[in-house]
N, C-alpha and C. Protein backbone atom coordinates (compact mmCIF):
# COMPACT_ATOMS: atom_id res chain seq x y z
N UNK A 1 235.90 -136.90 -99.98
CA UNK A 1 235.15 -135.82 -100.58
C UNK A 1 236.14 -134.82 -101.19
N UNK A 2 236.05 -134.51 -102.22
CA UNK A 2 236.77 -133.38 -103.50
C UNK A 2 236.38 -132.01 -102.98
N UNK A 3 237.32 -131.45 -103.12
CA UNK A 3 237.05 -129.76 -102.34
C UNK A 3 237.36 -128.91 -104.01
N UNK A 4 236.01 -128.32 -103.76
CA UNK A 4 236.33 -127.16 -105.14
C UNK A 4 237.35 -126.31 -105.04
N UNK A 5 237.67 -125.72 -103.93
CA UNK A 5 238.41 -125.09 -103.44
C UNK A 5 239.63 -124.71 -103.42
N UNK A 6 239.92 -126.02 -103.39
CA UNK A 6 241.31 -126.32 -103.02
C UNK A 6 241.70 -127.37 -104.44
N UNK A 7 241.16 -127.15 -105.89
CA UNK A 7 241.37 -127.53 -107.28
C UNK A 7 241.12 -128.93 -106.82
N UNK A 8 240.04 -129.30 -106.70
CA UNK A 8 239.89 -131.35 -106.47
C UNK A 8 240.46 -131.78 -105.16
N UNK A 9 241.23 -131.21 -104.53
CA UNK A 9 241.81 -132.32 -103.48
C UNK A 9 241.11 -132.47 -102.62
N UNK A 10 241.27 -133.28 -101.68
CA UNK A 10 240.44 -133.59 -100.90
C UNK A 10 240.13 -133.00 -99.55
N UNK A 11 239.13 -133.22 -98.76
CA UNK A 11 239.08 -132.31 -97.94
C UNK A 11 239.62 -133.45 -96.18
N UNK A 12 239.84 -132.82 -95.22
CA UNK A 12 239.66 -133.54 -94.47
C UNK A 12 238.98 -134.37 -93.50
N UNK A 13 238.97 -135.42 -93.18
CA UNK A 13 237.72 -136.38 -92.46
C UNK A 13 237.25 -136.17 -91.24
N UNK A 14 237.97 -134.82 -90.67
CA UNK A 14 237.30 -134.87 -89.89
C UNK A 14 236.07 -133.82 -90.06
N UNK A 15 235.20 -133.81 -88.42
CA UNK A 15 234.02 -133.19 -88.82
C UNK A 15 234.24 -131.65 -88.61
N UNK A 16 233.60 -130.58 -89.91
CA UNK A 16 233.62 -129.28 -89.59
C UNK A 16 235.30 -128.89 -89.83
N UNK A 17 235.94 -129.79 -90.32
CA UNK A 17 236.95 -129.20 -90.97
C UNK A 17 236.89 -129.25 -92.53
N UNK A 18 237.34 -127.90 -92.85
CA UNK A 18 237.90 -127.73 -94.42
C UNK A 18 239.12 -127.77 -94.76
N UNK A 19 240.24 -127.91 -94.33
CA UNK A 19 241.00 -127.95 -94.75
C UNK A 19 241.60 -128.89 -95.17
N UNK A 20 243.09 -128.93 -96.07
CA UNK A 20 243.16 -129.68 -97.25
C UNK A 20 244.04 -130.39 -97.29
N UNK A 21 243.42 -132.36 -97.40
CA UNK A 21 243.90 -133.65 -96.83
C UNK A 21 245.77 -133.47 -97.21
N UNK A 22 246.97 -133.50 -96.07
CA UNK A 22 247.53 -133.32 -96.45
C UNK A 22 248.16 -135.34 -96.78
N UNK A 23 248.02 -136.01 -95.88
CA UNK A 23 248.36 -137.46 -95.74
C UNK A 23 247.36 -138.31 -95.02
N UNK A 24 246.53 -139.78 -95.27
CA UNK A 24 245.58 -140.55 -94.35
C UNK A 24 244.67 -139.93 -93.91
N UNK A 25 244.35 -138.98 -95.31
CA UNK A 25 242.76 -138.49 -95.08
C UNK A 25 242.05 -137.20 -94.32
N UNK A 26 244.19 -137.22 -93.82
CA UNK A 26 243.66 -136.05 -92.57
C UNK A 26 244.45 -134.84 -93.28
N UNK A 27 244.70 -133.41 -92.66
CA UNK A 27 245.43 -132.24 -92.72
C UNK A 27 246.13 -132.12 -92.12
N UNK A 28 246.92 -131.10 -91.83
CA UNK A 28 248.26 -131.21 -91.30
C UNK A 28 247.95 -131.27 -89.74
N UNK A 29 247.12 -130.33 -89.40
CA UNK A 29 246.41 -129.97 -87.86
C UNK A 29 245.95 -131.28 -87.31
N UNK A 30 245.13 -131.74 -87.69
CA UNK A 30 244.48 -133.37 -87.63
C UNK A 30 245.52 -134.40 -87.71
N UNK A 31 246.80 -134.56 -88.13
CA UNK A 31 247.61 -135.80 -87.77
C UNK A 31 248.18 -136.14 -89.04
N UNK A 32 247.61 -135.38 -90.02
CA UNK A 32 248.51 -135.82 -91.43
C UNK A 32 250.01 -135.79 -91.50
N UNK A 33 250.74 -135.02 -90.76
CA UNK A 33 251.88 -135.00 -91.27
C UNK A 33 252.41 -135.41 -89.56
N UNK A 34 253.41 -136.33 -89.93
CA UNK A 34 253.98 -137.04 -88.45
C UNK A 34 255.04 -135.87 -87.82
N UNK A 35 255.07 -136.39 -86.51
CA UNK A 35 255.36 -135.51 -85.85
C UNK A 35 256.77 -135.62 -84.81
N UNK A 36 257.41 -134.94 -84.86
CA UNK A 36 259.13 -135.12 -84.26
C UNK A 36 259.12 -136.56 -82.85
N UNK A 37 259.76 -137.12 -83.35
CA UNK A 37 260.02 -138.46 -82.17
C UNK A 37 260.81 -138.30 -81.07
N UNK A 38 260.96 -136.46 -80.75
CA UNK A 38 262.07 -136.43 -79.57
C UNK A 38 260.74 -136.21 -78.72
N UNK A 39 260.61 -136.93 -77.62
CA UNK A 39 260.39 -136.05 -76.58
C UNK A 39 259.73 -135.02 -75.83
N UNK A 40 258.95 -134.47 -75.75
CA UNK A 40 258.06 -133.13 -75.69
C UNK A 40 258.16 -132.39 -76.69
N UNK A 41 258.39 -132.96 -78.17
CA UNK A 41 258.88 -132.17 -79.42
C UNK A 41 257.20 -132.12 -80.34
N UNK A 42 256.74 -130.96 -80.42
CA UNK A 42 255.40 -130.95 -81.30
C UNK A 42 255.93 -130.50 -82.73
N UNK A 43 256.77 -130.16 -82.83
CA UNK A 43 257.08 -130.07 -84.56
C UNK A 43 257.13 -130.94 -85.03
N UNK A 44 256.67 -130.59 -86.73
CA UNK A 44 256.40 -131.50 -87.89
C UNK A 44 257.85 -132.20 -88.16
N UNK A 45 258.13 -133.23 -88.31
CA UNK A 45 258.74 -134.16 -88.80
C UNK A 45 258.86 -133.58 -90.02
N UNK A 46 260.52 -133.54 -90.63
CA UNK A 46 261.09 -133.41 -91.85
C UNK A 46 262.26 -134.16 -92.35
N UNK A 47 262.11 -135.11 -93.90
CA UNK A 47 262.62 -135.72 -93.91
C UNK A 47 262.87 -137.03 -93.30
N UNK A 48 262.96 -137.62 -92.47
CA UNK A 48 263.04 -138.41 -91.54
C UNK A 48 261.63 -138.58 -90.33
N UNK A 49 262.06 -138.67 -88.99
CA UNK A 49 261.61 -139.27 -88.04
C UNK A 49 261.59 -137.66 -87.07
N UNK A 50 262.68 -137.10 -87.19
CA UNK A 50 263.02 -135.90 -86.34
C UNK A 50 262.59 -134.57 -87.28
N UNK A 51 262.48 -133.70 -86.25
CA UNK A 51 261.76 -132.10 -86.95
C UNK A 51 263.74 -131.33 -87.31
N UNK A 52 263.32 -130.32 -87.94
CA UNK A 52 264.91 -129.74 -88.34
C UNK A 52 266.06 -129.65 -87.30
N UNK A 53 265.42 -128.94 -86.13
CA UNK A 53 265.69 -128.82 -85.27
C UNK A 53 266.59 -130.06 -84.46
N UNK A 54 265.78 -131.53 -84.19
CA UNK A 54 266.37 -132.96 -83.34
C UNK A 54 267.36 -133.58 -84.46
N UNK A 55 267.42 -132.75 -86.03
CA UNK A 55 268.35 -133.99 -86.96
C UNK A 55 267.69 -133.91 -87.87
N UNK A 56 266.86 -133.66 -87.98
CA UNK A 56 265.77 -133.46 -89.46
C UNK A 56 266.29 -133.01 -90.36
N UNK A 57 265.91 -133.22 -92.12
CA UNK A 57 266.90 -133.21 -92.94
C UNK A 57 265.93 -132.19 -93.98
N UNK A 58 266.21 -130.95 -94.29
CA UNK A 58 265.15 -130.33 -95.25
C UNK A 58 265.83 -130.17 -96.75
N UNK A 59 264.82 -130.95 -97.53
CA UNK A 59 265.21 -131.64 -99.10
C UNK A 59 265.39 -130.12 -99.88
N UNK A 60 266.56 -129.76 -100.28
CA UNK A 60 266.74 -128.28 -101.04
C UNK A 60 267.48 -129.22 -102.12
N UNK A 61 266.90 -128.83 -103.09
CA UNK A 61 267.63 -129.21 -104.62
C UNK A 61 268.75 -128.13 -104.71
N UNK A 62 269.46 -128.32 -105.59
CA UNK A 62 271.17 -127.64 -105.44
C UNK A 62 271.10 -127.89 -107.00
N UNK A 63 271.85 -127.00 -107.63
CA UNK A 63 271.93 -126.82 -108.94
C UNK A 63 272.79 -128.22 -109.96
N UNK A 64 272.28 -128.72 -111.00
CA UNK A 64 272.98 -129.87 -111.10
C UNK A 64 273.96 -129.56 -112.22
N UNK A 65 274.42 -128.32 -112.31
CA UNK A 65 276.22 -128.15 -112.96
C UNK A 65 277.20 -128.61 -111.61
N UNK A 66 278.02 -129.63 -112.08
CA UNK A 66 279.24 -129.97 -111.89
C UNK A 66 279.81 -129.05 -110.48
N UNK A 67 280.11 -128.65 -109.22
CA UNK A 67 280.73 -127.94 -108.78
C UNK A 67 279.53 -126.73 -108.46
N UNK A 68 278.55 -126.62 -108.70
CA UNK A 68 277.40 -125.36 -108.08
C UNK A 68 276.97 -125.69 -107.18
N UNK A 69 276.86 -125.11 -105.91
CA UNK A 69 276.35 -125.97 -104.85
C UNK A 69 275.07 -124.41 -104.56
N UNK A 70 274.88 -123.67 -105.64
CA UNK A 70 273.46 -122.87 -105.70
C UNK A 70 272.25 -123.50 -105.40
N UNK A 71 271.27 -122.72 -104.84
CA UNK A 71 269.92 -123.52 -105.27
C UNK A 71 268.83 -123.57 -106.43
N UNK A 72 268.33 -124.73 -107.04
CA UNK A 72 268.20 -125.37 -108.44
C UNK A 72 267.13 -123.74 -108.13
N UNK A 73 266.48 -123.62 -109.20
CA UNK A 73 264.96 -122.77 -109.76
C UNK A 73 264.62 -123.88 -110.50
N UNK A 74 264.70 -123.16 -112.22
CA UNK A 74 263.75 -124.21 -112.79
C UNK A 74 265.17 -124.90 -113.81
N UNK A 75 264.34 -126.36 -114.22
CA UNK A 75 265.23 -127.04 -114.93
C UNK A 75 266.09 -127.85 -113.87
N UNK A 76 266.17 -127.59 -113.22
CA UNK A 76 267.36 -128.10 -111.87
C UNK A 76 268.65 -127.24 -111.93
N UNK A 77 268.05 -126.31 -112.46
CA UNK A 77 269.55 -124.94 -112.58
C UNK A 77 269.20 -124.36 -111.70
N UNK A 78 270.91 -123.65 -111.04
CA UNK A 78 270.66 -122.74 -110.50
C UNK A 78 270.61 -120.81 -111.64
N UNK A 79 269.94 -119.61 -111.33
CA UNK A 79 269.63 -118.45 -112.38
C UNK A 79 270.56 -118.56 -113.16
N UNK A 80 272.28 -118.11 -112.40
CA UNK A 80 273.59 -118.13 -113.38
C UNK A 80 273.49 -119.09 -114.46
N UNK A 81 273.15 -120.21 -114.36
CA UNK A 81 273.53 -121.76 -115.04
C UNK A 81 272.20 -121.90 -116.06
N UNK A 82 271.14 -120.97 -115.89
CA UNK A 82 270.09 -121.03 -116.75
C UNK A 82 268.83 -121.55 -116.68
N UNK A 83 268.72 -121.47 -114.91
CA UNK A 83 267.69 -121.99 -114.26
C UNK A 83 266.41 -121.03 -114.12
N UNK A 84 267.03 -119.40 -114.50
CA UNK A 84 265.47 -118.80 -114.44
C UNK A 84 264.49 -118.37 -115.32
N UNK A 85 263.89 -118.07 -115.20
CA UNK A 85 263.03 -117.42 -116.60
C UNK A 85 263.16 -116.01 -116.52
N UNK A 86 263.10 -116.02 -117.98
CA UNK A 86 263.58 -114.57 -118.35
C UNK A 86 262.21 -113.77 -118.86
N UNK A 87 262.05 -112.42 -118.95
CA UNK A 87 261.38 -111.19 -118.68
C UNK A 87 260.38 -111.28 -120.63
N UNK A 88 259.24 -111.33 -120.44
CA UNK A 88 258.43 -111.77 -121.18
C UNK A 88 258.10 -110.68 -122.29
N UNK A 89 258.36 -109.45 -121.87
CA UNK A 89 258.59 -108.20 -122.72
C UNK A 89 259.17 -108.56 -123.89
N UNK A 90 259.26 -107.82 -125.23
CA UNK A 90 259.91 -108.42 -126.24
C UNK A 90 260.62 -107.49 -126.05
N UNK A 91 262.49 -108.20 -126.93
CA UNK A 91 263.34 -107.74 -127.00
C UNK A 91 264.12 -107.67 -125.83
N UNK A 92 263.30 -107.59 -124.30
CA UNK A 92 264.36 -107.71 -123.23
C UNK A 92 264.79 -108.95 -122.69
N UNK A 93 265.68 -108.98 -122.07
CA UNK A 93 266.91 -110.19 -121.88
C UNK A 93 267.40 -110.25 -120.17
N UNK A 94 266.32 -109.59 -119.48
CA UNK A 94 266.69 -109.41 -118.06
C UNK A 94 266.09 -110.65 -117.38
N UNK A 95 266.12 -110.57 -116.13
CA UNK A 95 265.41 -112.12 -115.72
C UNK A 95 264.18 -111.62 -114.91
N UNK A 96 263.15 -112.28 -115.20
CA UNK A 96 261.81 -111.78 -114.85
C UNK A 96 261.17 -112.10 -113.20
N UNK A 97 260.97 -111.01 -112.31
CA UNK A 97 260.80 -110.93 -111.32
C UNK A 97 259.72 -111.30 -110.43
N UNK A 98 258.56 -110.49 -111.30
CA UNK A 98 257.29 -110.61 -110.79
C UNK A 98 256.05 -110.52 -112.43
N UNK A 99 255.06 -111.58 -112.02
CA UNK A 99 254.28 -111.71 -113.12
C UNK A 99 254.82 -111.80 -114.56
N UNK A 100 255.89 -112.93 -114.90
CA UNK A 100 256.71 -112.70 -116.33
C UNK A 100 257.68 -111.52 -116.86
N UNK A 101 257.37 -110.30 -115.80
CA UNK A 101 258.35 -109.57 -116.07
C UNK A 101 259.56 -108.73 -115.44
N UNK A 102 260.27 -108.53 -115.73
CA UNK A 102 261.88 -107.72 -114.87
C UNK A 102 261.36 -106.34 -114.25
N UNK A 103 261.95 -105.96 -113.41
CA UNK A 103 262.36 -104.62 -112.54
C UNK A 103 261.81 -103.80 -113.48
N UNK A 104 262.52 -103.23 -114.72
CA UNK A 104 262.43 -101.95 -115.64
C UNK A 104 261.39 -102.47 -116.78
N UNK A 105 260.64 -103.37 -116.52
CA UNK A 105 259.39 -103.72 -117.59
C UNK A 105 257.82 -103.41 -116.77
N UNK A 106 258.59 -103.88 -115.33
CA UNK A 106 256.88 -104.06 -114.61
C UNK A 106 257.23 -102.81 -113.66
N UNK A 107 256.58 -101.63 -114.08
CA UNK A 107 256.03 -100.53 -113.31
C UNK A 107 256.08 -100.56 -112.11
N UNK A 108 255.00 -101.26 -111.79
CA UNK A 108 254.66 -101.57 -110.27
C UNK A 108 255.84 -102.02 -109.15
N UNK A 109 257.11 -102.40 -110.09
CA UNK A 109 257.87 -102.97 -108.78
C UNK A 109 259.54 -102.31 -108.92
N UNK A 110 259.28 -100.66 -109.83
CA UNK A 110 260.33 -100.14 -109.74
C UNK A 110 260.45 -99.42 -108.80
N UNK A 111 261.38 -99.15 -108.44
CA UNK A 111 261.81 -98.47 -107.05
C UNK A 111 261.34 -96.98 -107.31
N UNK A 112 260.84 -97.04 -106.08
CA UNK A 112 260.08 -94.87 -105.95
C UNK A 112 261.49 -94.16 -106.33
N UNK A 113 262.75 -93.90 -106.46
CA UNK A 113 263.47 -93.16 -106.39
C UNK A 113 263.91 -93.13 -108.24
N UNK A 114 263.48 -94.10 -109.19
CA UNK A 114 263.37 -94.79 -110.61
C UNK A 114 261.78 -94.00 -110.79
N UNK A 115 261.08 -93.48 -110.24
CA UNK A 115 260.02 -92.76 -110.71
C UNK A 115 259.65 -91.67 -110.87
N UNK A 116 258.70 -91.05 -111.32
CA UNK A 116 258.87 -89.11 -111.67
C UNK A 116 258.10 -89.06 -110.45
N UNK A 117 259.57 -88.59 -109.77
CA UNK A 117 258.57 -87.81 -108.44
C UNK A 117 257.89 -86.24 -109.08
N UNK A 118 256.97 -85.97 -108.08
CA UNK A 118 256.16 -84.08 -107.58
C UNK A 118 256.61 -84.28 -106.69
N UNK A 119 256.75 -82.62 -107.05
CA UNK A 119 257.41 -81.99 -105.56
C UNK A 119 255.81 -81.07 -105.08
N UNK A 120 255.59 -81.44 -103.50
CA UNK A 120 254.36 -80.68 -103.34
C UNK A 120 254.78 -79.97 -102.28
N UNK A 121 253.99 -78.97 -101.83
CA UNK A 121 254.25 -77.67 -100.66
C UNK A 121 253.83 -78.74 -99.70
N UNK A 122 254.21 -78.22 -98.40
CA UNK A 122 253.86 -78.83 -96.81
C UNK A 122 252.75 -77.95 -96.21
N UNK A 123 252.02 -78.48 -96.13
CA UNK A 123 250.96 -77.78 -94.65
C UNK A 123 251.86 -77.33 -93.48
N UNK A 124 250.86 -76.30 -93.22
CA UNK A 124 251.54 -75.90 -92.07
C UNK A 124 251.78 -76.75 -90.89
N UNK A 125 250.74 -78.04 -90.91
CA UNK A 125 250.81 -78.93 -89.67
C UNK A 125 252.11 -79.50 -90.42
N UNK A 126 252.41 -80.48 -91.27
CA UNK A 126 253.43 -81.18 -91.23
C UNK A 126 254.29 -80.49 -91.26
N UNK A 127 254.92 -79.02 -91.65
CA UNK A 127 255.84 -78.28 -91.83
C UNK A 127 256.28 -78.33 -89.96
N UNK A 128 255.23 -78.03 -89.08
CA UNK A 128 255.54 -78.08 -87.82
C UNK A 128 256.24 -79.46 -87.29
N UNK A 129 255.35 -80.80 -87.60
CA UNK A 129 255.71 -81.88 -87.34
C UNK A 129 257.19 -82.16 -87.48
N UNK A 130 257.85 -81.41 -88.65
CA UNK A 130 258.97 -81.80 -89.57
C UNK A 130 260.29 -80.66 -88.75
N UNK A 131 259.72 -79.73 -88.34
CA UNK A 131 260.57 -78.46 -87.80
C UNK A 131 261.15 -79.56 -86.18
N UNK A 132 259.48 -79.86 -85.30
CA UNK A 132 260.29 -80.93 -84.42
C UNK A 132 260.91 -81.84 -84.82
N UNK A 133 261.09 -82.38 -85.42
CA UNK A 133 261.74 -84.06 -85.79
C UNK A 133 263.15 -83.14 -85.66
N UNK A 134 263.11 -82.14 -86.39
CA UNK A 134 264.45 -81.66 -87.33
C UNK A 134 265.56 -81.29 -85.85
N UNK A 135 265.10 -80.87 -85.04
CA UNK A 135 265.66 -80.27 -83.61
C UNK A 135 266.05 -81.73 -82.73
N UNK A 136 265.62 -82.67 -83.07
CA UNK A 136 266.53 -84.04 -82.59
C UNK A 136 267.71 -84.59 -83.21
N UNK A 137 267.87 -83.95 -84.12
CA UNK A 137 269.16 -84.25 -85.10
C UNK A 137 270.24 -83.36 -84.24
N UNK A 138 271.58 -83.99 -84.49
CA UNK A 138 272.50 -83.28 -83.32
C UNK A 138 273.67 -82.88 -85.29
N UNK A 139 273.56 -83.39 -86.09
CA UNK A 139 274.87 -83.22 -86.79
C UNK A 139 274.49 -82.67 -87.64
N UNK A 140 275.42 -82.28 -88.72
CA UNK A 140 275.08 -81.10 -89.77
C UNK A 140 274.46 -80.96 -90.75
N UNK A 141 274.37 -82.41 -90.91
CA UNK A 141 273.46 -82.77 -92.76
C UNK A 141 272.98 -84.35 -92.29
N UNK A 142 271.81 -84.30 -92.43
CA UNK A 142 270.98 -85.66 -91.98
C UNK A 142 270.03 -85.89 -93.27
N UNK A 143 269.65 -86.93 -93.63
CA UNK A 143 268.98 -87.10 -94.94
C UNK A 143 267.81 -88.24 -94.35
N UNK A 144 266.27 -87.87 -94.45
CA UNK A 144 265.80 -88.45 -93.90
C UNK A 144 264.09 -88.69 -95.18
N UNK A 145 264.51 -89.87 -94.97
CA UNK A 145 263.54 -90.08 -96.58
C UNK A 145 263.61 -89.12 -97.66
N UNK A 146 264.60 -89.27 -97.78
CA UNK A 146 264.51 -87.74 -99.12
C UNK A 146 264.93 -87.03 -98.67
N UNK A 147 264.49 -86.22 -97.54
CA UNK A 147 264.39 -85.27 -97.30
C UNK A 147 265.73 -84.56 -96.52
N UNK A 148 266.72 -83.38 -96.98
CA UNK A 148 267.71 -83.12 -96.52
C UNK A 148 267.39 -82.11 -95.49
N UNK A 149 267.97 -82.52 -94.14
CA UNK A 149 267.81 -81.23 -92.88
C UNK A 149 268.79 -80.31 -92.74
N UNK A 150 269.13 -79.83 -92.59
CA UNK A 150 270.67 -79.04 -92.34
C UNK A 150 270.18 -78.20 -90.44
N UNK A 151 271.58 -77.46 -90.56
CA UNK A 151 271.50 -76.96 -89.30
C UNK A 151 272.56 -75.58 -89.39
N UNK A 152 272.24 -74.66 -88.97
CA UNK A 152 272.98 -73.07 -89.24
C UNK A 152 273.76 -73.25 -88.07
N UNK A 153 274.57 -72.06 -88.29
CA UNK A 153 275.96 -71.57 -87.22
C UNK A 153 275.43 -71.33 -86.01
N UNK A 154 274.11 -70.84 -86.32
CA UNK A 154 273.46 -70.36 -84.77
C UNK A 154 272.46 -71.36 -84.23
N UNK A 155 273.10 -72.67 -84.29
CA UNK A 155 271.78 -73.68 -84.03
C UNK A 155 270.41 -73.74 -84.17
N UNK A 156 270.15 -72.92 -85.11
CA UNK A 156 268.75 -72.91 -85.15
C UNK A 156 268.38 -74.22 -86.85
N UNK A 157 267.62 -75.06 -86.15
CA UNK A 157 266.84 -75.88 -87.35
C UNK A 157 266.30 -75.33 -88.33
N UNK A 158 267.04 -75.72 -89.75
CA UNK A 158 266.38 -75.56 -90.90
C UNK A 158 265.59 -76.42 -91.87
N UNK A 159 264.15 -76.78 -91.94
CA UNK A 159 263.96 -77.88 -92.65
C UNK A 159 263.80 -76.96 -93.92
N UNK A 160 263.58 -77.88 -95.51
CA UNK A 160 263.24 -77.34 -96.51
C UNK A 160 261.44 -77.34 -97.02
N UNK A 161 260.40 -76.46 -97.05
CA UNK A 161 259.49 -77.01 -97.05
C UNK A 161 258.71 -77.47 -98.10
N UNK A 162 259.22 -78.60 -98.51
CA UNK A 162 258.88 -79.47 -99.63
C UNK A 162 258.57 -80.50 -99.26
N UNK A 163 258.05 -81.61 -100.13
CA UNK A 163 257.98 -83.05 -99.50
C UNK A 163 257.99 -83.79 -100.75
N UNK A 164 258.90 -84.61 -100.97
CA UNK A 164 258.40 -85.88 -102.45
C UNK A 164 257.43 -87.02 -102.12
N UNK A 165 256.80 -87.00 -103.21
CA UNK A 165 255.93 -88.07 -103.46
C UNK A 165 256.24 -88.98 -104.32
C-alpha cells in the first residue's frame, strides 16, 4: 500500500502502523533494518553485520580532488573544491546557507549583534532583577548579554538601566 504521505512509498505491513517501509515491507521499528550480530547488541547494523560501535563501517563520501580527505557536498566536492552552492541573490558570490541564500542576503539568519538594535528603558521589576544578578559578580567589568556591569570604589553595584533588543 502507497502512503500519500510519505510521497508514494510504501507504508508498513504491519497492522496500525504508518510508518515508512524502510526494507521487506517492514520499517525500521518492525525489523526492516537488521540489527548488530554482537550479543545483547539492539543497534541498527551499519554497513556490514555490526552496529558502529562492534566494527560497523558508516559510508561518508570524502571529496574526490586528489589528496582532500574533506567531506563531498554536492558534485562529490568538498565547499573549497566547488562542492557547494552558492547564494541565489544576484550579483552575490558567497555560499548559500539557508533557503538558497548566504548570512548577509537572508535576514532571518543574521546575527542579533549585525542588526539595528533599540535601546528600551527597564521596569522597575527587571531593573531590580538586574541590580541582584549584578551583586554576584566579584570583578570589575563583567559583560553579560550586552549588557556592561561595573562596580565602584565603594562596592556598591552599578547596573546601567537600559536593555537591547
Amino acid at each position: 500500500m502507497k502512503c500519500a504521505f510519505h510521497k508514494g512509498r510504501g507504508k508498513c505491513r504491519m497492522p496500525d502502523c504508518h510508518n515508512q517501509v524502510y526494507a521487506r515491507q517492514l520499517c525500521v521499528r518492525h525489523g526492516g533494518k537488521k540489527i548488530c550480530l554482537r550479543p545483547h547488541c539492539t543497534a541498527h547494523a551499519r554497513g556490514n553485520a555490526f552496529c558502529l560501535k562492534h566494527g560497523g563501517v558508516a559510508k561518508r563520501r570524502t571529496c574526490e580532488v586528489d589528496g582532500c580527505v574533506k567531506l563531498a557536498h554536492a558534485n562529490h566536492k568538498c565547499v573549497a573544491h566547488g562542492g557547494g552552492r552558492y547564494c541565489k541573490s544576484p550579483g552575490c558570490s558567497f555560499h548559500a546557507r539557508f533557503a538558497g541564500l548566504c548570512l548577509q542576503c537572508n535576514s532571518d539568519l543574521t546575527p542579533l549583534d549585525l542588526r539595528n538594535h533599540v535601546m528600551l528603558p527597564l521596569d522597575d521589576v527587571d531593573f531590580s532583577i538586574l541590580q541582584v544578578l549584578a551583586k554576584e559578580f566579584t570583578s570589575k567589568r563583567v559583560h553579560i548579554d550586552g549588557l556592561e556591569v561595573w562596580k565602584d570604589e565603594d562596592s556598591s553595584t552599578q547596573v546601567p538601566n537600559v536593555v537591547e533588543t
